[in-house]
Protein backbone atom coordinates (compact mmCIF):
# COMPACT_ATOMS: atom_id res chain seq x y z
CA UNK A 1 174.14 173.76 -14.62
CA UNK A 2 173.42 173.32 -18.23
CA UNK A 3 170.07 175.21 -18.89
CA UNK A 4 169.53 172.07 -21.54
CA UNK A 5 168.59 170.00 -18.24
CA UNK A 6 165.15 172.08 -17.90
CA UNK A 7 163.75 170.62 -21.23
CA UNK A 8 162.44 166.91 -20.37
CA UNK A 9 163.26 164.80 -23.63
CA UNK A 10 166.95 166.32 -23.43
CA UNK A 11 167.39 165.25 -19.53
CA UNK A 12 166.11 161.56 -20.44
CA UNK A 13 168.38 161.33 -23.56
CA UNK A 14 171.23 162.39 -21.20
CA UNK A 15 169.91 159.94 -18.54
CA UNK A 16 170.13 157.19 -20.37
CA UNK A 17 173.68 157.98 -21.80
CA UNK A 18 174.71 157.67 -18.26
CA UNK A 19 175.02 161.18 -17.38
CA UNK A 20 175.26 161.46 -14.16
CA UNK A 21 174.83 165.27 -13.63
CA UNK A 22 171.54 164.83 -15.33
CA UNK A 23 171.00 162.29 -12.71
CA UNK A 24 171.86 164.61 -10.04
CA UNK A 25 169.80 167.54 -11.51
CA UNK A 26 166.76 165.29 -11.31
CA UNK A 27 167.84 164.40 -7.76
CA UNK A 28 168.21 167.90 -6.47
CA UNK A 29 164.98 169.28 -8.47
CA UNK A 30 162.12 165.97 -7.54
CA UNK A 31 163.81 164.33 -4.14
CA UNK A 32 162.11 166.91 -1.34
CA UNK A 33 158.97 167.73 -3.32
CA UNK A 34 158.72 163.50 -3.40
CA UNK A 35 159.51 162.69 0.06
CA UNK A 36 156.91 164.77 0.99
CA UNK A 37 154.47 163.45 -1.44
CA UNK A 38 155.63 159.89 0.30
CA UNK A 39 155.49 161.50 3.60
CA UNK A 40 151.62 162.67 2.74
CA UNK A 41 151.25 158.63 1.83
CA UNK A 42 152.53 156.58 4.73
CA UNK A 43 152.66 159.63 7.16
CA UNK A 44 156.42 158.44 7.90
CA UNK A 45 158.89 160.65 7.17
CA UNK A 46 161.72 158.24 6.88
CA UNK A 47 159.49 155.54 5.18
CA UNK A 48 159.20 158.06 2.64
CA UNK A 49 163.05 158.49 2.22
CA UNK A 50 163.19 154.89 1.84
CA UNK A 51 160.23 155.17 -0.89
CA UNK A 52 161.64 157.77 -2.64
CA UNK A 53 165.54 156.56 -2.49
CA UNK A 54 164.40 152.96 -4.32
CA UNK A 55 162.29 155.09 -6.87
CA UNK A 56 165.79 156.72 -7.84
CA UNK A 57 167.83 154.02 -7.16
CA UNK A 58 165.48 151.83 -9.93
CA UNK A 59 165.33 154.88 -12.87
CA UNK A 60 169.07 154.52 -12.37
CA UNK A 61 169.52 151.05 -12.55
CA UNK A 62 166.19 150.89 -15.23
CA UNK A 63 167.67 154.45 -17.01
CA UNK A 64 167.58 152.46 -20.48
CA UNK A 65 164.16 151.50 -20.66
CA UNK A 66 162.30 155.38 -20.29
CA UNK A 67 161.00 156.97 -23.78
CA UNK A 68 161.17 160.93 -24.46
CA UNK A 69 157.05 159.86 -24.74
CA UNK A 70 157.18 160.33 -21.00
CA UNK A 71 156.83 163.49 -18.80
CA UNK A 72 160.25 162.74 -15.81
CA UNK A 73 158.12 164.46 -13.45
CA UNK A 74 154.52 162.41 -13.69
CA UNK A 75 157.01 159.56 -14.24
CA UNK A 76 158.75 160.30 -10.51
CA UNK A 77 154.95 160.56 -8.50
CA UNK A 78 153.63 157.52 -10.67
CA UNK A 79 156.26 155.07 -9.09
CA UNK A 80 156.39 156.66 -5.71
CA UNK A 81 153.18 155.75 -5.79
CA UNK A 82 153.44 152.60 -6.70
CA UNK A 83 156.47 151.78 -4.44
CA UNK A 84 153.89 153.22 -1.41
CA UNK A 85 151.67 150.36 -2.40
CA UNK A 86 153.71 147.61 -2.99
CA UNK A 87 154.87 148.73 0.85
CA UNK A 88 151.41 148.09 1.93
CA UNK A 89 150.24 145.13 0.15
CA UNK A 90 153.30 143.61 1.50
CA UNK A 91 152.86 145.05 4.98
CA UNK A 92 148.87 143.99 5.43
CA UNK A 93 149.76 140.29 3.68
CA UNK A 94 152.71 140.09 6.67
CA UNK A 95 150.18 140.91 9.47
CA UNK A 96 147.62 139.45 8.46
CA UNK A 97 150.24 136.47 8.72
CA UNK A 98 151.47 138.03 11.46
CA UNK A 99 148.22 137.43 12.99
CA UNK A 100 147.23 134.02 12.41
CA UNK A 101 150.30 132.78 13.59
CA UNK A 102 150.40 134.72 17.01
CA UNK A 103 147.18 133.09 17.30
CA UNK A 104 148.35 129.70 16.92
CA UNK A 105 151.81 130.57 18.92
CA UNK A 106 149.39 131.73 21.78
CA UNK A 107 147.36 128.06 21.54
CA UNK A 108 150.73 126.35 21.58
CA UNK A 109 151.88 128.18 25.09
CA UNK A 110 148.78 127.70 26.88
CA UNK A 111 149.12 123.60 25.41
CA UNK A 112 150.72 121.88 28.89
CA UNK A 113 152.69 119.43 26.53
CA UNK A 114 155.38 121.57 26.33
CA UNK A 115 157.71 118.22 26.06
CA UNK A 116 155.52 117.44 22.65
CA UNK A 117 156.68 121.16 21.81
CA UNK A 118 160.23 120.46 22.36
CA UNK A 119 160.26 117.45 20.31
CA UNK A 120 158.65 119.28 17.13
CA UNK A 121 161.16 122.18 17.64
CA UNK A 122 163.93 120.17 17.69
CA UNK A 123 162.73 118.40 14.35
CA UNK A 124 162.43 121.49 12.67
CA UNK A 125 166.01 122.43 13.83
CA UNK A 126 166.89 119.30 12.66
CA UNK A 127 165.75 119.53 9.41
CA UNK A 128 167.74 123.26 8.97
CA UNK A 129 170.60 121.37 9.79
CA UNK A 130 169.81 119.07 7.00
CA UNK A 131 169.54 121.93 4.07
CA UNK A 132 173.12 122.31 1.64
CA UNK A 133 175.17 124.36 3.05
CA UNK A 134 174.54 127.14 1.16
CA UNK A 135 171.04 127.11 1.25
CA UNK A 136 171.25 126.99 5.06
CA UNK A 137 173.41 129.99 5.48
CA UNK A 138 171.40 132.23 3.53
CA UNK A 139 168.33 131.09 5.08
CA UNK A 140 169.48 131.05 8.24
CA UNK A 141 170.94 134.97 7.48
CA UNK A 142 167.20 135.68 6.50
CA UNK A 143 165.20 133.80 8.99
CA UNK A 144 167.15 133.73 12.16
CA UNK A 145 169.75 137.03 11.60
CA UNK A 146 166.53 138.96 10.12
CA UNK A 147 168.70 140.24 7.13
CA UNK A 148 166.91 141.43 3.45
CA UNK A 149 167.54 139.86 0.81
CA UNK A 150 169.33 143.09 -0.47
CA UNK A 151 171.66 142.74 2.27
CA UNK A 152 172.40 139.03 2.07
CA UNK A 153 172.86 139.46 -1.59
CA UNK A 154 175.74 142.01 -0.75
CA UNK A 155 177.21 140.75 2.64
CA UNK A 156 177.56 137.16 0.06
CA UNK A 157 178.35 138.93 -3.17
CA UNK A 158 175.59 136.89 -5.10
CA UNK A 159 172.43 138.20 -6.62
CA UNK A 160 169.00 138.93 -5.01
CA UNK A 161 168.00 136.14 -7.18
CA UNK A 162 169.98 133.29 -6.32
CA UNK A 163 168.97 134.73 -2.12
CA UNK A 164 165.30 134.66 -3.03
CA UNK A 165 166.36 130.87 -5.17
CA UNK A 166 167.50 129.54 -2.13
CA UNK A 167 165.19 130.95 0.93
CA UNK A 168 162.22 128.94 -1.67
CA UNK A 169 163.98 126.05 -1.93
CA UNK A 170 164.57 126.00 1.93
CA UNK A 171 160.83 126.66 2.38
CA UNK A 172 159.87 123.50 0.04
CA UNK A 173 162.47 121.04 1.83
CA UNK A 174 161.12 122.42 5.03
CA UNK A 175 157.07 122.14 3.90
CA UNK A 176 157.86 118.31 2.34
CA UNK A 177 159.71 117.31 5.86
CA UNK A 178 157.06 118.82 8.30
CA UNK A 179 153.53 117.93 9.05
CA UNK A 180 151.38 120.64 8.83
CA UNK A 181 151.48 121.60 12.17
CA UNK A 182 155.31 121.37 12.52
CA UNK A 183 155.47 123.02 9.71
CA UNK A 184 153.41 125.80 11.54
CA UNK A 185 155.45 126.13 14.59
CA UNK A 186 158.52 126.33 12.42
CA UNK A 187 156.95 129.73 10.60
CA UNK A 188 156.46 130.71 14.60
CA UNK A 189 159.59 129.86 15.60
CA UNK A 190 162.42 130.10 13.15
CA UNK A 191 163.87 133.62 14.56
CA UNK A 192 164.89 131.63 18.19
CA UNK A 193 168.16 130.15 18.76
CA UNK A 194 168.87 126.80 19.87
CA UNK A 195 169.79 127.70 23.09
């Protein structure tokens, strides 16, 4: 391995060339030492792969944008950091969600209408049925298949953008069509099948 590698400003100049030993070097030298850092964070060990594989996969992908001003290795622990709490924000927000609607999914099955229940369900799956074509697909891949929008974007071959584009144009149809409290079962219900 070229002894160059060891000096920080020369492995960022080669990262951003596109070197992909240099790449590799930084891989084998940071990726344990991190995942346990993650590990020490979450107190998951594969979480922490996961943490530590989209903290790579972004320098890669990002490889243009880092200065020799920077030290690689503070660099690496900053944004596995960072990725561990962008993980929980977005973990707390979804049960706190999580719980409200439980709440109101527990009010709806002790209701006795349950033919008032049927109704609004099938106007919600109405409604999906309404969406373009396109927009339903990739909703439906997201909200009834359970995919990310990572893997839509790749089982479709279109960009996380255009996924994320169309899921929030799904959700607006959906809020403008529903009362409020349709609107609310739909959030409840939108993993079940018709049948």
């Amino acid at each position: 391995m070229n002894t160059g590698l060891h000096d920080n400003d020369t492995l960022i100049s080669l990262l951003k060339q596109g070197d992909e030993k240099a790449y590799e070097y930084l891989m084998n030298r940071y990726y344990r030492r991190l995942c346990i850092y993650a590990d020490s964070l979450v107190n998951d060990p594969l979480a922490a792969e996961d943490i530590v594989q989209n903290v790579f996969i972004r320098l890669w992908k990002k490889r243009d944008f880092l200065t020799v001003r920077i030290s690689l290795k503070s660099f690496l622990y900053k944004s596995v950091y960072n990725e561990y709490i962008d993980q929980y924000r977005k973990n707390v927000a979804l049960l706190n969600v999580e719980k409200r609607y439980i709440e109101h999914l527990n009010t709806l099955v002790e209701s006795e209408n349950t033919e008032r229940n049927e109704k609004l369900l099938k106007q919600v799956f109405d409604i999906i049925e309404q969406l373009p074509p396109k927009c339903r697909e990739i909703f439906m891949l997201s909200k009834k298949s359970g995919l990310t929008h990572i893997e839509i974007s790749e089982y479709l071959g279109i960009s996380v953008n255009t996924v994320e584009n169309q899921i929030g144009k799904a959700f607006k149809i959906l809020r403008k069509n529903l009362t409020k409290g349709f609107y609310t079962l739909f959030l409840l219900m939108y993993r079940l099948d018709k049948n």
